[in-house]
Every structure is written in C-alpha cells, then in structure tokens.
C-alpha atoms as a PDB file:
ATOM      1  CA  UNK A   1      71.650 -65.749 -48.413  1.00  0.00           C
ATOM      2  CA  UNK A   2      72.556 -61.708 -48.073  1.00  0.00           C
ATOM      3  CA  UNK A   3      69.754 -59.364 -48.694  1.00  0.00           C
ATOM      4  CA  UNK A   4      70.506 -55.427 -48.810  1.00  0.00           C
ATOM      5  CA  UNK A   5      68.120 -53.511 -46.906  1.00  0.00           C
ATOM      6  CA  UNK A   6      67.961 -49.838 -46.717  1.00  0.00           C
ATOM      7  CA  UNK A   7      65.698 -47.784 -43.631  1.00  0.00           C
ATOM      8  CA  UNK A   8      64.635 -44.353 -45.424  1.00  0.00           C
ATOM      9  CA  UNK A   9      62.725 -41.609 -43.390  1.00  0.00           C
ATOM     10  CA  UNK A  10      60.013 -40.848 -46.029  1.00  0.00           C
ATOM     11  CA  UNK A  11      58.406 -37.601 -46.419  1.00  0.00           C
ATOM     12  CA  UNK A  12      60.850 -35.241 -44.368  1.00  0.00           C
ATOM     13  CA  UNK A  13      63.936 -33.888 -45.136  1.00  0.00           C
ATOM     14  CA  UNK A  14      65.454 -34.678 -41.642  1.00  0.00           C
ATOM     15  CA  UNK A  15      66.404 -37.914 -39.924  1.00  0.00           C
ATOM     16  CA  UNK A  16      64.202 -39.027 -37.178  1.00  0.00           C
ATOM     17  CA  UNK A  17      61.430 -37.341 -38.813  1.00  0.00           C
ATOM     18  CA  UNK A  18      58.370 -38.631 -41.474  1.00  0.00           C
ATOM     19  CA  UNK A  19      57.727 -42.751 -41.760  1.00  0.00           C
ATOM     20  CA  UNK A  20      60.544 -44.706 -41.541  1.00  0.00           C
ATOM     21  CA  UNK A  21      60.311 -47.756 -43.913  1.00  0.00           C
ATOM     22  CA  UNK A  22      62.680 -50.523 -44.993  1.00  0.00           C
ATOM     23  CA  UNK A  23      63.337 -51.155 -48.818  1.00  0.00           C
ATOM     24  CA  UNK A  24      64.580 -54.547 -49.723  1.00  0.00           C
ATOM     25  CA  UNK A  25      65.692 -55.153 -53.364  1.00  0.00           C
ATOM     26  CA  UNK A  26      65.655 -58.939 -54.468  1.00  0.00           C
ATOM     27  CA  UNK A  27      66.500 -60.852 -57.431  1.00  0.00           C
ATOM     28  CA  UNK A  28      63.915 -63.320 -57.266  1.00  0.00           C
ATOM     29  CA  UNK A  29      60.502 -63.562 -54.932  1.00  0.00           C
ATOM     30  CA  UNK A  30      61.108 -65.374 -51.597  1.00  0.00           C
ATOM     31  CA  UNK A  31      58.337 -67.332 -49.894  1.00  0.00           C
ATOM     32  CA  UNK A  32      55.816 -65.235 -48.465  1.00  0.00           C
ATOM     33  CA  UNK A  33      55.997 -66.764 -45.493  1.00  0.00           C
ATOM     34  CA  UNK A  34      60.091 -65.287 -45.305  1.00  0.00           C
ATOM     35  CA  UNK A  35      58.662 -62.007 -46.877  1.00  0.00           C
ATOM     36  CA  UNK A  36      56.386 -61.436 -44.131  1.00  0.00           C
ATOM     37  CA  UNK A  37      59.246 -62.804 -41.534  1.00  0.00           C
ATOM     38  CA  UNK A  38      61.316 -60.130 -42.446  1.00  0.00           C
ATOM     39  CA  UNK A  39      58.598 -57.361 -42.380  1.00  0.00           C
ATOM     40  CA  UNK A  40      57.544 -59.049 -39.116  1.00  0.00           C
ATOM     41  CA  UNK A  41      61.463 -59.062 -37.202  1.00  0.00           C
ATOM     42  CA  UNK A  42      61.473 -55.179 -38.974  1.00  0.00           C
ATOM     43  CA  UNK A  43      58.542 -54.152 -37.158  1.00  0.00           C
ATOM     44  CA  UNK A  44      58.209 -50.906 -38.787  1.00  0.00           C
ATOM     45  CA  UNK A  45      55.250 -49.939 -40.282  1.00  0.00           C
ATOM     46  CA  UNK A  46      56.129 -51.437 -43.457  1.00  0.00           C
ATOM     47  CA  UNK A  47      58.958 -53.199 -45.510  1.00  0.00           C
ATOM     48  CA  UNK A  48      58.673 -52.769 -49.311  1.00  0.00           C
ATOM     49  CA  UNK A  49      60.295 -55.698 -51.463  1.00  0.00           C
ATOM     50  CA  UNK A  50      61.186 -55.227 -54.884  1.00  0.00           C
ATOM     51  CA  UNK A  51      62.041 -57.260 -58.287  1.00  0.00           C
ATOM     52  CA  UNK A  52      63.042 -56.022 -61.782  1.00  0.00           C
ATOM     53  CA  UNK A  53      60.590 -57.332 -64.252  1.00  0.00           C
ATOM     54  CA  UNK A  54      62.247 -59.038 -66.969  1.00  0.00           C
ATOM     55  CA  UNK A  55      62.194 -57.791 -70.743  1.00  0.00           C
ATOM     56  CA  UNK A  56      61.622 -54.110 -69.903  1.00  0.00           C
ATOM     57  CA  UNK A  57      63.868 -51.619 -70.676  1.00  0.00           C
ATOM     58  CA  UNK A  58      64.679 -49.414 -68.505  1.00  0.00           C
ATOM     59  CA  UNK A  59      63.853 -51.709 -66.419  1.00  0.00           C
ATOM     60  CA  UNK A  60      59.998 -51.694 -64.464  1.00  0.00           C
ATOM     61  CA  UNK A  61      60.037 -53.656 -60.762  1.00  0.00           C
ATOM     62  CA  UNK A  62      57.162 -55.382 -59.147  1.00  0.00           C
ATOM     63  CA  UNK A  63      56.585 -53.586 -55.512  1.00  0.00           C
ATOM     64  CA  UNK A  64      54.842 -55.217 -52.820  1.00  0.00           C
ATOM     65  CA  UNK A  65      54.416 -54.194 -48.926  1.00  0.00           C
ATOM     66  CA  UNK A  66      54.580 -56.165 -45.888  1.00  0.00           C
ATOM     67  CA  UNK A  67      53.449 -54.935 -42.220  1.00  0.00           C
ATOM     68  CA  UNK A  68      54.723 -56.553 -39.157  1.00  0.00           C
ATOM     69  CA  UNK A  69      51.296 -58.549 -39.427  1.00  0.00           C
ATOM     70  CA  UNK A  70      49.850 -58.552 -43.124  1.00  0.00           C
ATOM     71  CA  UNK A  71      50.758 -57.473 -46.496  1.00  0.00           C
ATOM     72  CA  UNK A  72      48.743 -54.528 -48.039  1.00  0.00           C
ATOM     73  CA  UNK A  73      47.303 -53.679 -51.256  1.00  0.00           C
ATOM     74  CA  UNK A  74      48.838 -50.118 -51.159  1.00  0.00           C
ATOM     75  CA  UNK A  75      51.506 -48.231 -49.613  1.00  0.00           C
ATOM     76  CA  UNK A  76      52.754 -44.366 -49.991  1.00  0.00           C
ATOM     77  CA  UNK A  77      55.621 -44.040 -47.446  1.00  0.00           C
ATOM     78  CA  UNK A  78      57.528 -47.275 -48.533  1.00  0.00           C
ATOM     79  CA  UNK A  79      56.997 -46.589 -52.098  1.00  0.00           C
ATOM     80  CA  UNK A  80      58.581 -43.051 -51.955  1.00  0.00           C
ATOM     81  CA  UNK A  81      61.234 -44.788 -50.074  1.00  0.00           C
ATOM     82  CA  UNK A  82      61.873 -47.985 -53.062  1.00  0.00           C
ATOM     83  CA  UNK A  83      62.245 -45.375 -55.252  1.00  0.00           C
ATOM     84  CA  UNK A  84      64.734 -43.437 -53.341  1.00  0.00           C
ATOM     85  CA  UNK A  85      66.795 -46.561 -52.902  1.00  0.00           C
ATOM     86  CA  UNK A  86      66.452 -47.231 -56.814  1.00  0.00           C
ATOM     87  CA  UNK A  87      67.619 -43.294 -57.557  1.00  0.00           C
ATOM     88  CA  UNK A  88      70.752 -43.132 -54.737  1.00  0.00           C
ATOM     89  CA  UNK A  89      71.608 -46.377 -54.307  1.00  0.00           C
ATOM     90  CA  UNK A  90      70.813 -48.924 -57.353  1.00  0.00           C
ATOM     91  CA  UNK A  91      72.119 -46.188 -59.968  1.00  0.00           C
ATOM     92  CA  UNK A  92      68.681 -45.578 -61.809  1.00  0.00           C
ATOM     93  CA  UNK A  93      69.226 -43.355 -64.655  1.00  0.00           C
ATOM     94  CA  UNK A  94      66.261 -40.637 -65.650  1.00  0.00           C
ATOM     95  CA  UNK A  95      63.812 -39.062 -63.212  1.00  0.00           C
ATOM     96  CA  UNK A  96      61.008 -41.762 -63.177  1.00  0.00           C
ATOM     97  CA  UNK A  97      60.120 -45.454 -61.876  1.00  0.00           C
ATOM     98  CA  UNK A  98      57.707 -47.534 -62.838  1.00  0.00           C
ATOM     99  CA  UNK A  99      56.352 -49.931 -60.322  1.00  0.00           C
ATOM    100  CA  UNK A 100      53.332 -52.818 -60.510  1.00  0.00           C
ATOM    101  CA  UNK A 101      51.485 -53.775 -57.283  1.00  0.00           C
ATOM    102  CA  UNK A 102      47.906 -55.077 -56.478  1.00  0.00           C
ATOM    103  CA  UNK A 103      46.846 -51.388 -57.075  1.00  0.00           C
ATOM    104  CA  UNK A 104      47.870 -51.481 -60.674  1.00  0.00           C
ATOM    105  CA  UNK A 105      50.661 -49.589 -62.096  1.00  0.00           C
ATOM    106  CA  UNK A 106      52.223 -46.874 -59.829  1.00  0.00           C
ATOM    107  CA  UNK A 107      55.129 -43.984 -60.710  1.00  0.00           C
ATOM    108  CA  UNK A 108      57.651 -41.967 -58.736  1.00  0.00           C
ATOM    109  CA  UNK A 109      58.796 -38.935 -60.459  1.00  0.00           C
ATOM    110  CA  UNK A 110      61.767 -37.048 -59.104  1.00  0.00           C
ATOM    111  CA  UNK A 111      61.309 -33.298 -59.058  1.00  0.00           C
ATOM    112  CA  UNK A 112      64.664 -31.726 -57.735  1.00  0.00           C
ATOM    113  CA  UNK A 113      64.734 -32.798 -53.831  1.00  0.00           C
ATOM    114  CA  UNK A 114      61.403 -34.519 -54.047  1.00  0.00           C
ATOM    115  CA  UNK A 115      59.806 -37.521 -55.203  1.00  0.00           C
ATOM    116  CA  UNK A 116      56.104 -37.353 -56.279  1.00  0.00           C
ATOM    117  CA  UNK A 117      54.122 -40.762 -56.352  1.00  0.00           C
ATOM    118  CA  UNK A 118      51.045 -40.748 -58.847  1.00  0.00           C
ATOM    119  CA  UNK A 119      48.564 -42.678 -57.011  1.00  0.00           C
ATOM    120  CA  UNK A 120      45.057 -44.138 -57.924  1.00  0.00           C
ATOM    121  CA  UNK A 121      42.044 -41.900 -55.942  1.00  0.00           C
ATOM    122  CA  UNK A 122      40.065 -43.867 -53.234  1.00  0.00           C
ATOM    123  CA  UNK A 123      37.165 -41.273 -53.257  1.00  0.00           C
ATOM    124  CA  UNK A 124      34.846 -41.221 -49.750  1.00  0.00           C
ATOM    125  CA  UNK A 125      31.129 -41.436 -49.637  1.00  0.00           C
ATOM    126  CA  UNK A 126      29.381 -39.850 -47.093  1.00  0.00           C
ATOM    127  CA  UNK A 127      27.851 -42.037 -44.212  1.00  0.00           C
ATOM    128  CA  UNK A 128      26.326 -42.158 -40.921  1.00  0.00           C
ATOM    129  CA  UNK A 129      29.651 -42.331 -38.264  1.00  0.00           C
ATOM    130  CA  UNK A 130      29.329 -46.300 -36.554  1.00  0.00           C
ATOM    131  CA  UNK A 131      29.293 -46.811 -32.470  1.00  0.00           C
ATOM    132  CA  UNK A 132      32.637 -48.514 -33.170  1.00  0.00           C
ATOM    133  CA  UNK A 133      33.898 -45.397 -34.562  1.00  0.00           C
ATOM    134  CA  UNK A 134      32.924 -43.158 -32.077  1.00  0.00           C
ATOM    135  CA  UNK A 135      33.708 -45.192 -29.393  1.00  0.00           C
ATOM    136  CA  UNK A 136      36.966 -45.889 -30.669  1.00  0.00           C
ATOM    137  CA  UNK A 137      38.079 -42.438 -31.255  1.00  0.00           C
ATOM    138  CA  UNK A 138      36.745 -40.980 -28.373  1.00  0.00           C
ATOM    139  CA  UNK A 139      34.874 -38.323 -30.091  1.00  0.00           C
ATOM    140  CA  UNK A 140      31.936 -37.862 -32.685  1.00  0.00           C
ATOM    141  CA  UNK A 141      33.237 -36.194 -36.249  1.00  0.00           C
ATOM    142  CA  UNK A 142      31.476 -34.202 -37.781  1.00  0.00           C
ATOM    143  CA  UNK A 143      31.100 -36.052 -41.101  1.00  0.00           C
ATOM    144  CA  UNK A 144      32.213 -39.514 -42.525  1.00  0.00           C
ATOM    145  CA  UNK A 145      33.122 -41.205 -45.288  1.00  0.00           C
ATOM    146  CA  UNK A 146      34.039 -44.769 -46.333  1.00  0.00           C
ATOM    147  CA  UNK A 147      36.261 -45.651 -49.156  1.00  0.00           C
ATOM    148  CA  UNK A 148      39.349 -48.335 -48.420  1.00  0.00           C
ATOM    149  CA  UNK A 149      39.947 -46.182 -45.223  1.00  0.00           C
ATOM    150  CA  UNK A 150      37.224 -44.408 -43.262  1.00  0.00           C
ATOM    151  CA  UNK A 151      37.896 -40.614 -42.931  1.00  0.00           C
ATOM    152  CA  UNK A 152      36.416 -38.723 -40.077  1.00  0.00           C
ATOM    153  CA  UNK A 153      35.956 -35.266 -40.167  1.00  0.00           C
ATOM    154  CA  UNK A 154      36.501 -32.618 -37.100  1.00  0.00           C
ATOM    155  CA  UNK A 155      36.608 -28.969 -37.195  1.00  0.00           C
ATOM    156  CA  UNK A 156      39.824 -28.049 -35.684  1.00  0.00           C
ATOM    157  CA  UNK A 157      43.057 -29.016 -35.833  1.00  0.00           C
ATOM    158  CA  UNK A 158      42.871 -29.512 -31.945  1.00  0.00           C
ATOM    159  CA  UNK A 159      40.208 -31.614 -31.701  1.00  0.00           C
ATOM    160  CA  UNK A 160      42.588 -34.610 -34.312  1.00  0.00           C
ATOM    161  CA  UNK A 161      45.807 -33.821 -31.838  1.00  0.00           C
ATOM    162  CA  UNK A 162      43.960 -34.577 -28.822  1.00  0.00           C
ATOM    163  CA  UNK A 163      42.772 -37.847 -30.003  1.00  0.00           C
ATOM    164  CA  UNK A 164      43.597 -40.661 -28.007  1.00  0.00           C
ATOM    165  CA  UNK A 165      41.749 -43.461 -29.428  1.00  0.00           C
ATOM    166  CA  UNK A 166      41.331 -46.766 -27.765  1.00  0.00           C
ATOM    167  CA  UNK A 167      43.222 -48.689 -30.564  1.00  0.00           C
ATOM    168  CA  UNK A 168      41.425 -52.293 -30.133  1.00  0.00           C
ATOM    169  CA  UNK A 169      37.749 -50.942 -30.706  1.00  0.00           C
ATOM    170  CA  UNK A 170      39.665 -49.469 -33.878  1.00  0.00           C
ATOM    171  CA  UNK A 171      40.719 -52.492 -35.035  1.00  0.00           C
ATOM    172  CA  UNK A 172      36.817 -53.860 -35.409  1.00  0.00           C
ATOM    173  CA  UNK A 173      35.844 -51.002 -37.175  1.00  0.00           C
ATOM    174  CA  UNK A 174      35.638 -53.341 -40.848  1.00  0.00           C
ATOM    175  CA  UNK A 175      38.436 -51.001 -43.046  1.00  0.00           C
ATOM    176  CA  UNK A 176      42.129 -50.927 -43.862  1.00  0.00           C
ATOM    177  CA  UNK A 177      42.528 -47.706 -41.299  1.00  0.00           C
ATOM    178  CA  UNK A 178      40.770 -44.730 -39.986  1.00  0.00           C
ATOM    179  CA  UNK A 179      41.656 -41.454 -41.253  1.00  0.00           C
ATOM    180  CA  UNK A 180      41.290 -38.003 -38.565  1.00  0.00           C
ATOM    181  CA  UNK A 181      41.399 -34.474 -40.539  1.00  0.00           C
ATOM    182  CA  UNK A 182      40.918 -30.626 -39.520  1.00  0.00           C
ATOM    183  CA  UNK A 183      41.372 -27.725 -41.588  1.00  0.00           C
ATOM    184  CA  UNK A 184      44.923 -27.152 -40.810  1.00  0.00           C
ATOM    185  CA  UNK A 185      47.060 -24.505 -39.591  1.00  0.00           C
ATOM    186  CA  UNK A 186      50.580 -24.058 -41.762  1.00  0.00           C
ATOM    187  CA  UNK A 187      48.955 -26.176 -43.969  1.00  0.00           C
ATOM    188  CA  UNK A 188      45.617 -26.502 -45.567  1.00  0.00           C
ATOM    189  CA  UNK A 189      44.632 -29.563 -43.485  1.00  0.00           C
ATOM    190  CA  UNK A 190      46.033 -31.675 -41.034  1.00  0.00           C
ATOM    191  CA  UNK A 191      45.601 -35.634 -40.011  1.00  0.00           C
ATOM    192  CA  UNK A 192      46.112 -38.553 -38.703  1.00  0.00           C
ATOM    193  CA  UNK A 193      46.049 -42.080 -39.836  1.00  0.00           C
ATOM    194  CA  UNK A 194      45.754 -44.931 -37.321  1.00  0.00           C
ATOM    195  CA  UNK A 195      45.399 -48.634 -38.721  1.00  0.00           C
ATOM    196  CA  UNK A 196      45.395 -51.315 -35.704  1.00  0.00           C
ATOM    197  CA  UNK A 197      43.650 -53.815 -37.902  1.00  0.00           C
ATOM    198  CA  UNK A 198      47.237 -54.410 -40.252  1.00  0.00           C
ATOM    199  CA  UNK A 199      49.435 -54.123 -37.314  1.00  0.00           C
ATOM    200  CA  UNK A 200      49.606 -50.397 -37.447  1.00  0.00           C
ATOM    201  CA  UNK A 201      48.285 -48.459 -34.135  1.00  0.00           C
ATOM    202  CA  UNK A 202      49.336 -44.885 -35.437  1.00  0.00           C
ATOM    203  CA  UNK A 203      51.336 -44.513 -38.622  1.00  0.00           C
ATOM    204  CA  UNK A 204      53.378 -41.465 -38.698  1.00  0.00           C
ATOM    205  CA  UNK A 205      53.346 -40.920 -42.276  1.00  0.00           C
ATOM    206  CA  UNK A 206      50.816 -42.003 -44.499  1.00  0.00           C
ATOM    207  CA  UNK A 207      50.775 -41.554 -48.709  1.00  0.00           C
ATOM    208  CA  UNK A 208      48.338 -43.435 -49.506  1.00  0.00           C
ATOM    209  CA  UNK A 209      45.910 -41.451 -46.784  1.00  0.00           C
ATOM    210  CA  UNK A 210      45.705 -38.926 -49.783  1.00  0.00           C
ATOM    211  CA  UNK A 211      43.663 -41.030 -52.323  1.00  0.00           C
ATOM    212  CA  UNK A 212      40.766 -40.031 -50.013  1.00  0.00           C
ATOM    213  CA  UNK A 213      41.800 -36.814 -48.093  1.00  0.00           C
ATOM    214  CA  UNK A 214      42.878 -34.779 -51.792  1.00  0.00           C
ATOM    215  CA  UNK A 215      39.195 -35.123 -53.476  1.00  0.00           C
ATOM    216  CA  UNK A 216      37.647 -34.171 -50.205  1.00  0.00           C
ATOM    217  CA  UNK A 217      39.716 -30.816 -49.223  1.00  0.00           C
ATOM    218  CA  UNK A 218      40.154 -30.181 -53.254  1.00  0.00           C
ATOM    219  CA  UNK A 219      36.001 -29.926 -53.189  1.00  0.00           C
ATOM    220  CA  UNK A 220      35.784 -28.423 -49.762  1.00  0.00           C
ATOM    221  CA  UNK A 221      38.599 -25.402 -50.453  1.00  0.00           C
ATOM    222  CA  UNK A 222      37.927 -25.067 -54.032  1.00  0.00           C
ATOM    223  CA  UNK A 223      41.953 -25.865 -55.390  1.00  0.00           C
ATOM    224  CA  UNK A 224      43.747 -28.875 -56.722  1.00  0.00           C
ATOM    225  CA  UNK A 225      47.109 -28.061 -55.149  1.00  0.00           C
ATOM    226  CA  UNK A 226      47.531 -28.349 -51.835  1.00  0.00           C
ATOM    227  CA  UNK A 227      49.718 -28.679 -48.943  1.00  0.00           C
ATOM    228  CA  UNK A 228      49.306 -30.970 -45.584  1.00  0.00           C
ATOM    229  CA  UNK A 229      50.854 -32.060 -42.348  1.00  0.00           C
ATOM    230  CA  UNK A 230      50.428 -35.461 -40.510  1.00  0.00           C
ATOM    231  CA  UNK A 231      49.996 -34.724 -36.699  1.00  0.00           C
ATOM    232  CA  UNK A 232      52.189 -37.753 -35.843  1.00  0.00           C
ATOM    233  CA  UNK A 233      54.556 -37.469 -32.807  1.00  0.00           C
ATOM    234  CA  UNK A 234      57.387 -37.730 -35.834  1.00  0.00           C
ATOM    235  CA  UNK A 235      55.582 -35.653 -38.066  1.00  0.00           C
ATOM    236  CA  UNK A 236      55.060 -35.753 -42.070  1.00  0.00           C
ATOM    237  CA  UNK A 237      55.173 -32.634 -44.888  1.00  0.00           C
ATOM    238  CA  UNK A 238      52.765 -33.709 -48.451  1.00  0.00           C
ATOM    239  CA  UNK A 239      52.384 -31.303 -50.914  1.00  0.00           C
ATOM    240  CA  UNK A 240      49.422 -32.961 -53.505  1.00  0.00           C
ATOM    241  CA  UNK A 241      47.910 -32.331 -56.726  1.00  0.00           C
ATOM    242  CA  UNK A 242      44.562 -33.515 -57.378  1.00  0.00           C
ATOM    243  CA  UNK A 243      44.820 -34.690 -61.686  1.00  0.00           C
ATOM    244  CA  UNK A 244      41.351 -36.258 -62.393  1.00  0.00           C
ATOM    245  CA  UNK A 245      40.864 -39.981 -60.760  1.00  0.00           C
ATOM    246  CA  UNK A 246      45.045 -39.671 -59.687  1.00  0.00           C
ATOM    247  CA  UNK A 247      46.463 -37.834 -57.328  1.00  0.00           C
ATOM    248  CA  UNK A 248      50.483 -36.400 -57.383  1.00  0.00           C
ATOM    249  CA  UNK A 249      51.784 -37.476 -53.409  1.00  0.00           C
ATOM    250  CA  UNK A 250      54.932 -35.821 -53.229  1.00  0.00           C
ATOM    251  CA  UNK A 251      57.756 -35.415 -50.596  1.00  0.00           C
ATOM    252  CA  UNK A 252      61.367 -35.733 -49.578  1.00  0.00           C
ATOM    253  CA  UNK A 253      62.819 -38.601 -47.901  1.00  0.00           C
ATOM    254  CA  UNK A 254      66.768 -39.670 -45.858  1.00  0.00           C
ATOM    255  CA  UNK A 255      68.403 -42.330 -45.689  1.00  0.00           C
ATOM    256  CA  UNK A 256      68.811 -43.804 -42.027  1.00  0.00           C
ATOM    257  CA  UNK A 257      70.437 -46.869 -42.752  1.00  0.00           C
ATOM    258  CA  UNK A 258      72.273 -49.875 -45.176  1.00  0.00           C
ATOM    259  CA  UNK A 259      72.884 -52.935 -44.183  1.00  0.00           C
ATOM    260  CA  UNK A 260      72.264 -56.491 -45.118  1.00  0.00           C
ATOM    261  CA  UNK A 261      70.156 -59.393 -43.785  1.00  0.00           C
ATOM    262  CA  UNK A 262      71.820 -62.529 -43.363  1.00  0.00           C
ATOM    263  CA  UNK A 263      69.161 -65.674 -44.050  1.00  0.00           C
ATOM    264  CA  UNK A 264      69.866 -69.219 -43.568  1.00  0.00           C
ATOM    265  CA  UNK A 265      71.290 -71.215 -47.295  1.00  0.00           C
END
C-alpha cells in the first residue's frame, strides 16, 4: 500500500523555520493502531491524516492528528499544513477548506500568501500557579490560567527565553501543555508552548496555543488584531484576530518534502 506524505514548515515563509508537520491524504481510515505507527516512525510533532467526506460538494475532509505518542483533540500547525497540501498539491479549487475533527468543524481560508485557520476559543481562568508548575518551569509567573492548556504569565520577554524547564515534572502537571507568554518585543507578545505529556517536550510552533493566548492579550492590550512570535529555537510568525468565541490563526507555510510511504499489502 503507497501513501503520499507531504512535510510542510507551517507558519514561516522559509524552510527550516516554523513547525514542521507531515500531511497524509488517504482514501479510506487505516487502523489506528497504523495511524499512530506512522505518526510514531515520523516523530515530528504531529502527522495530520485526512479523508474526503462523501456526498459533499466541494468536497469537506475529516482531519485528525497523531503525535509520536497520542492523538490530540486539536492541532494548528498540521492543520495549516493539510490545507496547504489540499491548495498546492491536491488541486483544491476556491480559497477555503472545510475540515471536521473532535473540535467540531474547523476552516482554512487562503488570504494571498497566507492561510488563516478559524479556531474555537479555549478561554483561561485565573488560578493559583501549582508546585508542579513552578517547579517544572523553574520560575514563578506572575499569573495563571487553566483552560485545555495552562498559560503562565511573566513580565518580560526574557524571563520565557530563559526558561529551561525540567520537562518530566511538566509532564505531571494534569493538561494537554503549558503555555509561557511576555509582552513581546516586534510583536505584541511572545511564547512558548511545551507539551511533554503528548510526546511533545517543546513545540516550535503552536496554533492552537492561540485559543487561550488571543482573549487574554485582546483584554490585556485593549485590540482584537494582533501579532505574535513563538520563542522556539526554529521560530514561528501568527498574526490573530480575536471574532467573538473564534479566533482567525493565520500564517504562511513551505513545503519541505513529497514522498510516499510504502506499507505492507
């Protein structure tokens, strides 16, 4: 059995820059248990898989993500990346994609170079910061909040790049990931995203770290249009829009590779 597969740097417009994630188109499911194979022999941060839904015209594709140890409930990088396969590669007429995953209906709109997801918010509420937290970071925010991620709040930008967290006290901590932001300089925050707990120590690129960080900084700075920068070693451009309980995630994204996966008949 050939499968294509496609490796896209998501949210950059240069190779060897953003979230590198691998896009595999199917006809049919697999097995889970070849799904997550795949995603695990990858070992990127994730593998999206893809399959037109039947009857809809154009046609709509059910997305779902795979990291080298779990699949998750939402991705940004790998999303932005299916769709770029489905515009370059797959011949998808118009500028938009529908696609259906376990966080409900998601679309990719392509606005001249970019691509802007429309995401479901994951809003943060204020709590006390845990041991586990602390101890795992190295450092003691100065606010928290819990939604799907935790987000941890400093007050400079210096204080997230020096971070060096200890990465199995992390993995305790009871959410998806933990999210680091600073008022930002060239941008109007900064962050980092580290998730240990999926298989995930730090990603370089994270989407769906906006369902929580946009309502926070849109509050805090008083705009719904803003632009950030994830402090990965690879680095990550986002420029968001806040649009009542969604949020507009957009960025560019390259293509690294094409290739196929040969699986046993």
């Amino acid at each position: 059995m050939r499968i294509p597969i496609f490796q896209i740097d998501a949210f950059t417009d240069a190779l060897f820059a953003g979230n590198p994630a691998a896009v595999c188109p199917l006809d049919r499911w697999l097995d889970d248990r070849v799904l997550q194979a795949i995603a695990t022999e990858n070992n990127l941060a994730e593998t999206a898989f893809f399959v037109a839904r039947s009857g809809t015209t154009p046609a709509e594709y059910d997305l779902r993500w795979f990291t080298p140890a779990v699949e998750v409930d939402l991705c940004g990088h790998a999303t932005l990346a299916s769709a770029w396969v489905l515009f370059h590669r797959a011949g998808r007429a118009g500028d938009e994609v529908i696609f259906h995953s376990k966080s409900g209906r998601l679309t990719v709109r392509r606005a001249g170079a970019r691509l802007e997801l429309d995401f479901p918010l994951s809003v943060g509420e204020a709590c006390e910061t845990t041991p586990a937290l602390i101890e795992g970071l190295g450092a003691t925010p100065h606010q928290t909040y819990r939604a799907r991620d935790w987000m941890v709040v400093f007050e400079r930008e210096e204080e997230i790049r020096s971070l060096a967290p200890r990465m199995e006290v992390l993995a305790t901590t009871g959410a998806r990931g933990v999210i680091a932001t600073a008022p930002g300089k060239g941008a109007d925050y900064g962050f980092r995203f580290f998730a240990p707990g999926v298989g995930i120590p730090e990603d370089p690129g994270t989407g769906s770290a906006h369902c929580t960080l946009m309502p926070y900084w849109a509050r805090r700075l008083g705009r719904t249009r803003l632009a950030s920068r994830q402090l990965s070693a690879r680095g990550a451009a986002f420029a968001c829009e806040l649009r009542g309980e969604r949020v507009g995630i957009a960025g560019q994204a390259v293509l690294f590779l094409a290739g196929t996966i040969e699986l046993p008949a």
